[in-house]
PDB file of N, CA and C in Angstrom:
ATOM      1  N   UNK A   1     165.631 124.583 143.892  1.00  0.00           N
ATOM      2  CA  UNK A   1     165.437 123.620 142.828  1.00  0.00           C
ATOM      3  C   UNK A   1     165.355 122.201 143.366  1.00  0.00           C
ATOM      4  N   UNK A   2     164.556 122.505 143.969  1.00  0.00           N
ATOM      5  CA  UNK A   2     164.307 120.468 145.011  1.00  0.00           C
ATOM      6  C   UNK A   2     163.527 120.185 144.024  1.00  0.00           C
ATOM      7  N   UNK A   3     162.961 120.234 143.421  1.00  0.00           N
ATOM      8  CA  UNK A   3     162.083 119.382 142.055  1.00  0.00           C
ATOM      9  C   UNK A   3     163.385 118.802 141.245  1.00  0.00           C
ATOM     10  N   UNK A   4     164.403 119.528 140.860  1.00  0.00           N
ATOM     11  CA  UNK A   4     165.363 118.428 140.287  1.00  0.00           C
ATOM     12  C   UNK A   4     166.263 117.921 140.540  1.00  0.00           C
ATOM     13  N   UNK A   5     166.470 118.218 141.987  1.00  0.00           N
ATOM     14  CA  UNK A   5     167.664 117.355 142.943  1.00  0.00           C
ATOM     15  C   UNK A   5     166.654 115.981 143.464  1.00  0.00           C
ATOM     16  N   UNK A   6     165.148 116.497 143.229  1.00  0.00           N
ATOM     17  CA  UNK A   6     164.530 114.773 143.844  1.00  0.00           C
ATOM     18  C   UNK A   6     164.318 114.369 141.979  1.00  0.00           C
ATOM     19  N   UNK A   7     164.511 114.954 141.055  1.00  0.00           N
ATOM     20  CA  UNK A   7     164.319 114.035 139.620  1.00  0.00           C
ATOM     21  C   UNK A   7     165.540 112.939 139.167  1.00  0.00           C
ATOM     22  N   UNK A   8     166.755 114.050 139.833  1.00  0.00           N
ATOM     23  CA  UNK A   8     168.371 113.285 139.847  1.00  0.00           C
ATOM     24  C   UNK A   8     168.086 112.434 140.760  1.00  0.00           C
ATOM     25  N   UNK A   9     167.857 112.304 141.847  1.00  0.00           N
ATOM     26  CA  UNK A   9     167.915 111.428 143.021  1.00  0.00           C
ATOM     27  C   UNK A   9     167.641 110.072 142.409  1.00  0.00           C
ATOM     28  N   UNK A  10     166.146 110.407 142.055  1.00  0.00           N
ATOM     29  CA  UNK A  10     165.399 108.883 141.498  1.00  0.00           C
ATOM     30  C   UNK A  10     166.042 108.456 139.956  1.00  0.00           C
ATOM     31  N   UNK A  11     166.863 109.170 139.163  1.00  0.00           N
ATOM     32  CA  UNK A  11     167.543 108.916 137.883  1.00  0.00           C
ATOM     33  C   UNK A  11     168.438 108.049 138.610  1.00  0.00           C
ATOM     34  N   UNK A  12     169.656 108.501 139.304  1.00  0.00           N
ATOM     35  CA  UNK A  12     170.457 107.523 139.924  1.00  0.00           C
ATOM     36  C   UNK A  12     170.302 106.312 140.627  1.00  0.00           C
ATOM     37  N   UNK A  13     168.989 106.631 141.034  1.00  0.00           N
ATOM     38  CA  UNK A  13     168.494 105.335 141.804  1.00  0.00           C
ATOM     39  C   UNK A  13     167.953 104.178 141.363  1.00  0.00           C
ATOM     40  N   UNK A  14     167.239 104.975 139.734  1.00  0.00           N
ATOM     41  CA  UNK A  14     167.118 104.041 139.122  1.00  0.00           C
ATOM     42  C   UNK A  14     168.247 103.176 138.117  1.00  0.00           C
ATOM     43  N   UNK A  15     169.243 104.061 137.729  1.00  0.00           N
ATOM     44  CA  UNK A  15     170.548 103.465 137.568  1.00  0.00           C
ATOM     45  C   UNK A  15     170.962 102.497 138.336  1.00  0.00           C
ATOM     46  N   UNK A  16     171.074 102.632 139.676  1.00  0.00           N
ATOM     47  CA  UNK A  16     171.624 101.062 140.349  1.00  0.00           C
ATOM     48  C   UNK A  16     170.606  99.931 140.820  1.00  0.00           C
ATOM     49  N   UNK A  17     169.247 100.420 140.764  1.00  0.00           N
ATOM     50  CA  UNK A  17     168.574  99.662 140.809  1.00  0.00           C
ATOM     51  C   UNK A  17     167.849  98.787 139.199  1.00  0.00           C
ATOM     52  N   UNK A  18     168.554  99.433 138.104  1.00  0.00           N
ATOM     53  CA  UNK A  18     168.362  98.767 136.606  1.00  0.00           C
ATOM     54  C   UNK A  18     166.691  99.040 136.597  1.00  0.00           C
ATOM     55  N   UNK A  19     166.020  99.896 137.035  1.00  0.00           N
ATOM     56  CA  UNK A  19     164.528  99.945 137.126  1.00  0.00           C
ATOM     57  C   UNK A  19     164.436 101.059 135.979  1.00  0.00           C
ATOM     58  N   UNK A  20     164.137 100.191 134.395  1.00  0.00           N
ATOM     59  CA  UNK A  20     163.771 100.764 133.481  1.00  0.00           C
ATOM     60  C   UNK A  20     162.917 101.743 133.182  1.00  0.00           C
ATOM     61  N   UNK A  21     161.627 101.847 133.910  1.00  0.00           N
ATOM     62  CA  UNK A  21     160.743 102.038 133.848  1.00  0.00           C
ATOM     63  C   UNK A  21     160.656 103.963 134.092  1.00  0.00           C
ATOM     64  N   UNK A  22     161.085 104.018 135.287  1.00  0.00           N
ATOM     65  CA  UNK A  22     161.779 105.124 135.856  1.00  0.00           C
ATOM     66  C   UNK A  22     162.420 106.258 134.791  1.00  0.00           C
ATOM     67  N   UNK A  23     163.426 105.016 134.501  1.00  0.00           N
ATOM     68  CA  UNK A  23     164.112 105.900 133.108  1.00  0.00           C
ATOM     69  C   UNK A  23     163.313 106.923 132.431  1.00  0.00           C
ATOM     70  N   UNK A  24     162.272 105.587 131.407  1.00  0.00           N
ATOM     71  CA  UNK A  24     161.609 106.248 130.582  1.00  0.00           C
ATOM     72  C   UNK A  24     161.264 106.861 131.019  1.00  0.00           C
ATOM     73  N   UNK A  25     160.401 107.463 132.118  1.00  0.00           N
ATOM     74  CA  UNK A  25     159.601 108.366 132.538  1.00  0.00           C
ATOM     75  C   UNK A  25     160.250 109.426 132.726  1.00  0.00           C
ATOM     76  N   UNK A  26     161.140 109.999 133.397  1.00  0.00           N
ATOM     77  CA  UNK A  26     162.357 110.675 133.624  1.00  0.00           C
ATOM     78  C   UNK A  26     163.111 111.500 132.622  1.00  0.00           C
ATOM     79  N   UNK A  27     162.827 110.627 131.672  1.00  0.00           N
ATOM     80  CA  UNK A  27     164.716 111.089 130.742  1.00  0.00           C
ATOM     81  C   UNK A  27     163.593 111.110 129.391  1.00  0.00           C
ATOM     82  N   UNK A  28     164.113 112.378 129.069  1.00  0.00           N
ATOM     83  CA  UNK A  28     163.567 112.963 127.934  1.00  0.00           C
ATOM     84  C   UNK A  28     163.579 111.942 126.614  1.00  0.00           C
ATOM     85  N   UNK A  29     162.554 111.277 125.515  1.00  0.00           N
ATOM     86  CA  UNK A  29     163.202 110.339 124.616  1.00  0.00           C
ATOM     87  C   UNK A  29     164.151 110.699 123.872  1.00  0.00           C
ATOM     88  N   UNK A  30     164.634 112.152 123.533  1.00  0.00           N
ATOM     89  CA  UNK A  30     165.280 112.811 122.538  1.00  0.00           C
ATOM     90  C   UNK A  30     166.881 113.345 123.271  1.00  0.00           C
ATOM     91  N   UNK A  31     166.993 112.177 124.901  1.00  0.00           N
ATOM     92  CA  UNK A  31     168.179 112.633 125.555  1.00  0.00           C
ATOM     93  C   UNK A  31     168.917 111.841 125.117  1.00  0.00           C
ATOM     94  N   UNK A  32     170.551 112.593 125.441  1.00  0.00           N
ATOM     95  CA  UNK A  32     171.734 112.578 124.710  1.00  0.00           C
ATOM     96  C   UNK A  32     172.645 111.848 126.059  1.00  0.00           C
ATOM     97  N   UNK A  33     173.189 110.944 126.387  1.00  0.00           N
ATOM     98  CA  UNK A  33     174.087 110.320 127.291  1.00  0.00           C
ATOM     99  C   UNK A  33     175.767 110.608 126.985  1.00  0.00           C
ATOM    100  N   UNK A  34     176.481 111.051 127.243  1.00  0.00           N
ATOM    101  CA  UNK A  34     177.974 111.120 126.963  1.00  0.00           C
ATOM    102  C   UNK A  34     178.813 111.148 127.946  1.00  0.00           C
ATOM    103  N   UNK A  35     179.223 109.296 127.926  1.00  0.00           N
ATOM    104  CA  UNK A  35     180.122 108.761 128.602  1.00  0.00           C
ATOM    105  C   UNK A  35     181.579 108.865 128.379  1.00  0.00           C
ATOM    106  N   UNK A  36     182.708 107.885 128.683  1.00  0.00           N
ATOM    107  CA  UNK A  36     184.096 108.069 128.227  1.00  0.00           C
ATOM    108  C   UNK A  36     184.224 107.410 126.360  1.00  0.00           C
ATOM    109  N   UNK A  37     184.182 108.118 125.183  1.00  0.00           N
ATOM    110  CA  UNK A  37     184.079 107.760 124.384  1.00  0.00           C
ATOM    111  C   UNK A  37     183.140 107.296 123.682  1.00  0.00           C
ATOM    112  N   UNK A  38     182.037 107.299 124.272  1.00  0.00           N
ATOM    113  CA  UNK A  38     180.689 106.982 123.309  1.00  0.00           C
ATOM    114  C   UNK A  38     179.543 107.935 123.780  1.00  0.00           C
ATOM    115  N   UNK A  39     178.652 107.817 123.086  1.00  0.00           N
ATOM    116  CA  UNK A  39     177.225 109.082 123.220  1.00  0.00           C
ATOM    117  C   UNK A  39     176.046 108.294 122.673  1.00  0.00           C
ATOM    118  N   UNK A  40     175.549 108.016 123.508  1.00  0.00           N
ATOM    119  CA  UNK A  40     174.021 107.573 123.586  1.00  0.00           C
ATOM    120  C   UNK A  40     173.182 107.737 123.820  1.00  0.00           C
ATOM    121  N   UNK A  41     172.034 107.663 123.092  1.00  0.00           N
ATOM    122  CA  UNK A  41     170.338 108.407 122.797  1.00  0.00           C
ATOM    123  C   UNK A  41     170.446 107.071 124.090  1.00  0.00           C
ATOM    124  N   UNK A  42     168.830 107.870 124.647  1.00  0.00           N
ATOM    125  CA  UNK A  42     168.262 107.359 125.777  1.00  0.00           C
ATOM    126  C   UNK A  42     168.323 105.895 125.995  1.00  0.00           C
ATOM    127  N   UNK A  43     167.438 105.508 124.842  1.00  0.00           N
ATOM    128  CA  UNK A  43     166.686 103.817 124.079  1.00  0.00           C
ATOM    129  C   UNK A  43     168.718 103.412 124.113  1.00  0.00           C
ATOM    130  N   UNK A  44     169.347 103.780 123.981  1.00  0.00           N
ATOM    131  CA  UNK A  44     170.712 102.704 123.792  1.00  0.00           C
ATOM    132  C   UNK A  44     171.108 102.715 125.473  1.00  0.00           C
ATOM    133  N   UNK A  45     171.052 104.052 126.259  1.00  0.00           N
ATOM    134  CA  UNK A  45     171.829 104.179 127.259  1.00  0.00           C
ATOM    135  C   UNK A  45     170.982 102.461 128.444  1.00  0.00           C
ATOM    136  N   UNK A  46     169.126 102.964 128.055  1.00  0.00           N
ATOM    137  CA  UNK A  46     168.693 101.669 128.999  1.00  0.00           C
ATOM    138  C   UNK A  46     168.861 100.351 128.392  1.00  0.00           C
ATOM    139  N   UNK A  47     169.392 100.150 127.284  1.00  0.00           N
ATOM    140  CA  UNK A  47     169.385  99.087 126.679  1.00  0.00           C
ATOM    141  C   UNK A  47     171.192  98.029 127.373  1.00  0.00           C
ATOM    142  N   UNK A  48     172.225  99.050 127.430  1.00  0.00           N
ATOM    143  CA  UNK A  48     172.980  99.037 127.977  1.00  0.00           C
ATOM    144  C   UNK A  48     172.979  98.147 129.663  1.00  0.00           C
ATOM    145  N   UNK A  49     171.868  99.004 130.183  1.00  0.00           N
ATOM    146  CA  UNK A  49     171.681  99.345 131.575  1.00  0.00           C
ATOM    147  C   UNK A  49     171.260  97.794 131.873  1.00  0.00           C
ATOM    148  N   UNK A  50     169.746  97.333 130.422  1.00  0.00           N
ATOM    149  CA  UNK A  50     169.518  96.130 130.861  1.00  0.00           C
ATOM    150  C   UNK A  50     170.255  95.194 130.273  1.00  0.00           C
ATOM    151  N   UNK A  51     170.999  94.944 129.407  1.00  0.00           N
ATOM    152  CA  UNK A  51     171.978  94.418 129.360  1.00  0.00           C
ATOM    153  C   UNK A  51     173.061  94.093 130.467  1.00  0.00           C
ATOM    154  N   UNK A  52     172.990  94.970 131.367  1.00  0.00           N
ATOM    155  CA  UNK A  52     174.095  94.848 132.838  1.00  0.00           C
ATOM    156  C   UNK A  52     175.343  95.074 131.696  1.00  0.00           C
ATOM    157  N   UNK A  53     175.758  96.285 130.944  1.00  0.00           N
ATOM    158  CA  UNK A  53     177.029  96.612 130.444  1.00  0.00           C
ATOM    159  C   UNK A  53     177.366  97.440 131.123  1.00  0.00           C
ATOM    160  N   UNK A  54     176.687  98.292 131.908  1.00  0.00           N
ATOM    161  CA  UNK A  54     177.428  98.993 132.777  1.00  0.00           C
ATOM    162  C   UNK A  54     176.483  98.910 134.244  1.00  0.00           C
ATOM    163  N   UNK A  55     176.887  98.485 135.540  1.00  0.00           N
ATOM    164  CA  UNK A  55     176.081  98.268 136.495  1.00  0.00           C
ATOM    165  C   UNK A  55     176.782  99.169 137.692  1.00  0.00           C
ATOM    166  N   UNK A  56     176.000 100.158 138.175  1.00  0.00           N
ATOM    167  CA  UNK A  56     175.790 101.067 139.252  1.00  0.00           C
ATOM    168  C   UNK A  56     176.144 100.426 140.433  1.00  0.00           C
ATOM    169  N   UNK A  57     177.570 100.235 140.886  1.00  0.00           N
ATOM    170  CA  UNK A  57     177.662  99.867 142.314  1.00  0.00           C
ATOM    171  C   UNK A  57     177.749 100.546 143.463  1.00  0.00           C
ATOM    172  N   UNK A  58     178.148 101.707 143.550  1.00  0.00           N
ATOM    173  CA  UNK A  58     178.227 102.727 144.165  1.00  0.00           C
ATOM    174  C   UNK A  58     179.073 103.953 143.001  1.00  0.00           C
ATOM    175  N   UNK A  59     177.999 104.737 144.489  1.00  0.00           N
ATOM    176  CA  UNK A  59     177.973 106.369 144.055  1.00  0.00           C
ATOM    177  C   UNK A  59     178.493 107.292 145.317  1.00  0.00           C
ATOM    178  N   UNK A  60     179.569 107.588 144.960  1.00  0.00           N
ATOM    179  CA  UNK A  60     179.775 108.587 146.246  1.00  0.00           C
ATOM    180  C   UNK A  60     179.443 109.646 145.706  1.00  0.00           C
ATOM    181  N   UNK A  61     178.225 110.691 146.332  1.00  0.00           N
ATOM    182  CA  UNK A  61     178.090 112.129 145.538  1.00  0.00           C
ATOM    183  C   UNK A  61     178.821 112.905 146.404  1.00  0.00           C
ATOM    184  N   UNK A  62     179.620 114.155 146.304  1.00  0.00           N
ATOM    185  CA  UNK A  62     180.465 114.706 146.896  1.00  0.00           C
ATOM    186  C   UNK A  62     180.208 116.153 146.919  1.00  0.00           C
ATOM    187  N   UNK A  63     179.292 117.054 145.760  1.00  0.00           N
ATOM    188  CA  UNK A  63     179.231 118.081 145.921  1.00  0.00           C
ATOM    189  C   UNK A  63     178.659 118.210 144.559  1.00  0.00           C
ATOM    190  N   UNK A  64     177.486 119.093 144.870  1.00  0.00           N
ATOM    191  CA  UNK A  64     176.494 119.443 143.802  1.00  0.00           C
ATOM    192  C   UNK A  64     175.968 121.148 143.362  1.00  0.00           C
ATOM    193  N   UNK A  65     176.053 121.268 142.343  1.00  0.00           N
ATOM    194  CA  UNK A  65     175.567 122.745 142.419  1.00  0.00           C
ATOM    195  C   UNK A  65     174.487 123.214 141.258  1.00  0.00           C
ATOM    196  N   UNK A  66     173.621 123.718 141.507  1.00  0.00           N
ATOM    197  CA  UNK A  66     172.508 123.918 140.568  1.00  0.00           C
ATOM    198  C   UNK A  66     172.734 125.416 139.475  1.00  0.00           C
ATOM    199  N   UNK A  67     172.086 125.378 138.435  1.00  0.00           N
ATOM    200  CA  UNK A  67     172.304 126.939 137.656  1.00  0.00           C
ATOM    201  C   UNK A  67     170.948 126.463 137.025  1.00  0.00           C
ATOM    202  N   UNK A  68     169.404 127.609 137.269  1.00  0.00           N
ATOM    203  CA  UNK A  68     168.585 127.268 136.649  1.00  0.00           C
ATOM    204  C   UNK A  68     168.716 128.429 135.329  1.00  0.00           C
ATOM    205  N   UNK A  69     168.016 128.462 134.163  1.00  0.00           N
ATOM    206  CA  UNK A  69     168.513 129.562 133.060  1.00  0.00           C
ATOM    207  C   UNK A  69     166.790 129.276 132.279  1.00  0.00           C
ATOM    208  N   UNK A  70     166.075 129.819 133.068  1.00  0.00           N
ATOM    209  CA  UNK A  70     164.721 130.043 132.571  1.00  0.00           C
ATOM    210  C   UNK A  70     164.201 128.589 132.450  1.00  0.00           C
ATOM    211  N   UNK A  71     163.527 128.054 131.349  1.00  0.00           N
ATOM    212  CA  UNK A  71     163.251 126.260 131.639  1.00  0.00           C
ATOM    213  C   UNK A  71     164.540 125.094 131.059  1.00  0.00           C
ATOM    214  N   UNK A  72     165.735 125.578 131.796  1.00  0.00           N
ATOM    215  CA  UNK A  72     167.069 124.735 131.683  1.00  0.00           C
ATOM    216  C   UNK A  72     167.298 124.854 133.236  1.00  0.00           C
ATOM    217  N   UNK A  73     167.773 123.627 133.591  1.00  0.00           N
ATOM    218  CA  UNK A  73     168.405 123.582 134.713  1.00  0.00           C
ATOM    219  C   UNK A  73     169.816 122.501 134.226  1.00  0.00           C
ATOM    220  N   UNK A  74     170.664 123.011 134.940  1.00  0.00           N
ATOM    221  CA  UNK A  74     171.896 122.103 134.929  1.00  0.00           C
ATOM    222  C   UNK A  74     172.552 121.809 136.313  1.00  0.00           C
ATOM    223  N   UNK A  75     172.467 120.825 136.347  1.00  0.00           N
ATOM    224  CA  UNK A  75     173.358 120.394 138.010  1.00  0.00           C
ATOM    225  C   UNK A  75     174.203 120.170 137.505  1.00  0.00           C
ATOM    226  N   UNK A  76     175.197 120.288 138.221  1.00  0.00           N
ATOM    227  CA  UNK A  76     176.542 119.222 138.359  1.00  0.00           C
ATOM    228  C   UNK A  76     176.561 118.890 139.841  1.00  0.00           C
ATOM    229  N   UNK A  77     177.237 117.581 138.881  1.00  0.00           N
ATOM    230  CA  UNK A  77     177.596 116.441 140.797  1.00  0.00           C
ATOM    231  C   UNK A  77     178.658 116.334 140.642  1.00  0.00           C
ATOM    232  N   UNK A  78     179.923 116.268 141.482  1.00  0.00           N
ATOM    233  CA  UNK A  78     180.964 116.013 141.389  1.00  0.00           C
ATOM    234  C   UNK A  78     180.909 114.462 142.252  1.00  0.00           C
ATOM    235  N   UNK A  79     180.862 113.446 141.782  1.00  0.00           N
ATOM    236  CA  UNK A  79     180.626 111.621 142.211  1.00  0.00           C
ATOM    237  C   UNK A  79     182.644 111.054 142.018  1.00  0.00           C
ATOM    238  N   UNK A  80     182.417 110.451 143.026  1.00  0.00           N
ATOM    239  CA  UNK A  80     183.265 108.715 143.133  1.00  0.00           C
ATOM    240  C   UNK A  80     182.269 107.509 142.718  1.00  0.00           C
ATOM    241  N   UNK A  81     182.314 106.999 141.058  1.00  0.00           N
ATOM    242  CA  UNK A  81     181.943 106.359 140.635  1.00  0.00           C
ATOM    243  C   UNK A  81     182.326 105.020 140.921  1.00  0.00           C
ATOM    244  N   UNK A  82     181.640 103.642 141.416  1.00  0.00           N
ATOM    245  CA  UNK A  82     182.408 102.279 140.881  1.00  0.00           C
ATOM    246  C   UNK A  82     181.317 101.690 140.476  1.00  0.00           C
ATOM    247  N   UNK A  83     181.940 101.357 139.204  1.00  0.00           N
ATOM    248  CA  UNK A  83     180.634 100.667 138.323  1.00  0.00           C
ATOM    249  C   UNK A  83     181.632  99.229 137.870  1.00  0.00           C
ATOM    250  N   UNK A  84     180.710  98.071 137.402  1.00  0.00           N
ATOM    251  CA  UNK A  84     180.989  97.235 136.729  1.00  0.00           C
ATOM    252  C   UNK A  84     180.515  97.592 135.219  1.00  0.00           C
ATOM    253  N   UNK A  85     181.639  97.334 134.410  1.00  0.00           N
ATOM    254  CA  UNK A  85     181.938  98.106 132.655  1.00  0.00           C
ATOM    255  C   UNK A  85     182.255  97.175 131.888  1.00  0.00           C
ATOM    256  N   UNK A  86     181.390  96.050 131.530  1.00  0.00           N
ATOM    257  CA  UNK A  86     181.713  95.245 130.401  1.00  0.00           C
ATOM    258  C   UNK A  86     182.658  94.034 131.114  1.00  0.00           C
ATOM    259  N   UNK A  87     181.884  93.847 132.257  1.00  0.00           N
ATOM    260  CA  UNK A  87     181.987  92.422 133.367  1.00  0.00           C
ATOM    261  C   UNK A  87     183.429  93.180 134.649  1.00  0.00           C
ATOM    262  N   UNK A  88     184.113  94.197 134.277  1.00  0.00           N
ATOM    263  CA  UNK A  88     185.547  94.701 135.014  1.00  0.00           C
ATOM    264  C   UNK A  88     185.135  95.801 135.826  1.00  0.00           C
ATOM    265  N   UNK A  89     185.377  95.592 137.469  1.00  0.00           N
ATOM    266  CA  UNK A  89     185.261  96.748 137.867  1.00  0.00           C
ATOM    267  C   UNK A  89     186.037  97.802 137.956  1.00  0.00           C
ATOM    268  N   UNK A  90     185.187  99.295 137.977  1.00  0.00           N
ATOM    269  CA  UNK A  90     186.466 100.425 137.428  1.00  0.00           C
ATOM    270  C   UNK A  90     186.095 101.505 138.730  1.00  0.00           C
ATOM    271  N   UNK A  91     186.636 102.238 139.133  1.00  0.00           N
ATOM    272  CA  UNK A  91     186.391 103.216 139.804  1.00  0.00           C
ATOM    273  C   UNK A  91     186.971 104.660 138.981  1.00  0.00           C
ATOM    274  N   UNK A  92     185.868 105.919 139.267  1.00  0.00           N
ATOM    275  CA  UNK A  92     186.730 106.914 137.961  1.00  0.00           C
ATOM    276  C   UNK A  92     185.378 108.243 139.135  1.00  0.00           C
ATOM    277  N   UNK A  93     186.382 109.236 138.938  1.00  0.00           N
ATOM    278  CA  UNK A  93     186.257 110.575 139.973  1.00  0.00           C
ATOM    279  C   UNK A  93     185.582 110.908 138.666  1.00  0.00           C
ATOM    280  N   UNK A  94     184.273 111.328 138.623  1.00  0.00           N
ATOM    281  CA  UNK A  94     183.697 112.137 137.770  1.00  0.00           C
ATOM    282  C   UNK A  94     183.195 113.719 138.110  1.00  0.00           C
ATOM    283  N   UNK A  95     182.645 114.666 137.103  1.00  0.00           N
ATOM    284  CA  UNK A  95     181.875 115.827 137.374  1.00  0.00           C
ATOM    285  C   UNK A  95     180.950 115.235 136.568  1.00  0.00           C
ATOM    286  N   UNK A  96     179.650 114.928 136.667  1.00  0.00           N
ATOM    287  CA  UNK A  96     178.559 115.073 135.831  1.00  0.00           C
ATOM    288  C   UNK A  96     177.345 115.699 135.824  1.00  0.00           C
ATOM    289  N   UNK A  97     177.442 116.109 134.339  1.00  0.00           N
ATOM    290  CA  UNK A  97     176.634 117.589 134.088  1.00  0.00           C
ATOM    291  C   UNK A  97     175.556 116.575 133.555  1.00  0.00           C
ATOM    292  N   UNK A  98     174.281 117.185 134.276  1.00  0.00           N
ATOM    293  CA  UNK A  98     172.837 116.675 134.116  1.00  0.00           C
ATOM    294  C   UNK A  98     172.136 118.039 133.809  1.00  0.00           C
ATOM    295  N   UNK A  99     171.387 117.778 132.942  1.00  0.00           N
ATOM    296  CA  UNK A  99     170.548 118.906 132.095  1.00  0.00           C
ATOM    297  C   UNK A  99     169.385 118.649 131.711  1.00  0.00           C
ATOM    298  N   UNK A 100     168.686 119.623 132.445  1.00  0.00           N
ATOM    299  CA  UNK A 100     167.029 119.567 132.679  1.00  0.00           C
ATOM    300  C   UNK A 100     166.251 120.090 131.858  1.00  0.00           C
ATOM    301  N   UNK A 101     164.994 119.656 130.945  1.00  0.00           N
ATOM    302  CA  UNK A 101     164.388 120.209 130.572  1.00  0.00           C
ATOM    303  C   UNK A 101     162.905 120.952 131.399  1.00  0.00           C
ATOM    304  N   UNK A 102     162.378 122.053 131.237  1.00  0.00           N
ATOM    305  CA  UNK A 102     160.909 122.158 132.091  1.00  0.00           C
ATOM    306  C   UNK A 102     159.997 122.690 131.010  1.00  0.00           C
ATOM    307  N   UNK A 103     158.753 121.625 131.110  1.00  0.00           N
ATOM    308  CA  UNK A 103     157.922 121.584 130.653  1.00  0.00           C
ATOM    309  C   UNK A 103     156.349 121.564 130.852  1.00  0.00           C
ATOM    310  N   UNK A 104     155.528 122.810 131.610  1.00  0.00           N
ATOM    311  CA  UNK A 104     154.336 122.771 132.714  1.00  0.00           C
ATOM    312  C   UNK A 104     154.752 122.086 133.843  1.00  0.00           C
ATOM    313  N   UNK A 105     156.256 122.900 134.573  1.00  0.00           N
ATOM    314  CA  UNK A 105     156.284 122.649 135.784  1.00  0.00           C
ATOM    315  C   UNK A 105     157.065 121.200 135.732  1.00  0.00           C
ATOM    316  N   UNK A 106     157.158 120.288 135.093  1.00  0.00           N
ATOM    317  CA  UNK A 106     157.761 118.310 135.014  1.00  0.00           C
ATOM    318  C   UNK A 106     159.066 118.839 134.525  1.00  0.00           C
ATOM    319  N   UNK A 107     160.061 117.969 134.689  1.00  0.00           N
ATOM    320  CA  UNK A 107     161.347 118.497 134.982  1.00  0.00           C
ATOM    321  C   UNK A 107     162.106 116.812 134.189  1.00  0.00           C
ATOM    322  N   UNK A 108     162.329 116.971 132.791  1.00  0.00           N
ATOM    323  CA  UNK A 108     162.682 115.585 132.325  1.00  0.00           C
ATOM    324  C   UNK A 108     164.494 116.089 131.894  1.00  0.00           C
ATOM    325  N   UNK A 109     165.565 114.972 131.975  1.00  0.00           N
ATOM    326  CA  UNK A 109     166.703 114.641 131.933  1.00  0.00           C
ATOM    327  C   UNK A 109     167.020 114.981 130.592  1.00  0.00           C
ATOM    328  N   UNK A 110     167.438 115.763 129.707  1.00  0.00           N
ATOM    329  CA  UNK A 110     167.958 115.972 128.412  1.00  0.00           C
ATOM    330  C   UNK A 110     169.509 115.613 127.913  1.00  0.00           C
ATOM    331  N   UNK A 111     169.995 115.912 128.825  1.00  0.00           N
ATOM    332  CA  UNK A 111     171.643 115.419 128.640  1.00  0.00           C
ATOM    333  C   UNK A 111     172.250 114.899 129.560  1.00  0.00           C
ATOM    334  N   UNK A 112     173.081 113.749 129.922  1.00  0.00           N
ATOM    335  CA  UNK A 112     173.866 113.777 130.899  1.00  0.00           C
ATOM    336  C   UNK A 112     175.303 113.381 130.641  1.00  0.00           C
ATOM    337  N   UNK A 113     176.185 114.058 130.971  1.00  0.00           N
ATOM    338  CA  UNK A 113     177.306 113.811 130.126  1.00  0.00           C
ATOM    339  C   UNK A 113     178.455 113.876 131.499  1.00  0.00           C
ATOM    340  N   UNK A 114     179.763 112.970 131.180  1.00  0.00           N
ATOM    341  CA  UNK A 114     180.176 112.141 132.160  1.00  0.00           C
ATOM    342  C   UNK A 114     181.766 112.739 132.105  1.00  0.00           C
ATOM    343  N   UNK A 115     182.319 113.662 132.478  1.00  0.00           N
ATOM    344  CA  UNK A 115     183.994 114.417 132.556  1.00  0.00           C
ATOM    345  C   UNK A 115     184.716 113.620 133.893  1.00  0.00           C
ATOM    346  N   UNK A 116     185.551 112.857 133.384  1.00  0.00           N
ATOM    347  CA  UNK A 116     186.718 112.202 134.104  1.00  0.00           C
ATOM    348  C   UNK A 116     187.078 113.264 134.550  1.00  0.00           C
ATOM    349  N   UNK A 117     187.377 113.495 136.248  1.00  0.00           N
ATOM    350  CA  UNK A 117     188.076 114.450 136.576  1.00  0.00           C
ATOM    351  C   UNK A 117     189.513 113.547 137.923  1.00  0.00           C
ATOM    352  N   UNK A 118     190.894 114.684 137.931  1.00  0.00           N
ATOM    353  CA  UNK A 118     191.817 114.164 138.751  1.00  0.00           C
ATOM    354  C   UNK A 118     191.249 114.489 140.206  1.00  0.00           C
ATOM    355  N   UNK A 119     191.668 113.686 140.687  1.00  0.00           N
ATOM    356  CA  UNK A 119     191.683 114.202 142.852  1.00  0.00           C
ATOM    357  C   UNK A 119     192.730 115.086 142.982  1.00  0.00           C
TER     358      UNK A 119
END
């Protein structure tokens, strides 16, 4: 599944690089974002992004595992997040489950949803 470990690659990349554009192309319009306490359609998550409410400073990815289920794919990454969150920087051990749609072979972002996990 290297078609959606390079679709995640460039999602994240475009996360710290705030390169909107990417997004859209990428992330399904009808995707679902679920962070710590809030859930956001696509159009809010980049709106956020360009806003700088939440800014991508580093990403430690630590361990990833794929499950494809006919045209669903779901990764999980297990990341060391530090982001800047409403001007404060936070650091927070996540698992995040990214969920793929396939559609003639194109491979767009449908969910990505964000589980605080302990070390």
């Amino acid at each position: 599944m290297e078609k959606v470990l390079e679709v995640s690659n460039r999602i994240w990349d475009a996360f710290q690089k705030e390169n909107v554009d990417v997004l859209v192309d990428l992330v399904h319009q009808h995707a679902r974002f679920v962070h710590m306490g809030v859930t956001l359609s696509r159009d809010e998550e980049i709106n956020i992004i360009n806003e700088r409410g939440i800014v991508y400073k580093e990403i430690d990815f630590q361990k990833s595992t794929i499950h494809e289920m006919e045209s669903t794919v779901v990764l999980l990454n297990k990341i060391k997040l530090i982001a800047i969150v409403d001007g404060k920087e936070v650091t927070n051990p996540f698992v995040v489950t990214e969920v793929y749609t396939k559609k003639r072979d194109i491979f767009k972002l449908a969910s990505m949803s964000y589980t605080k996990i302990n070390y």
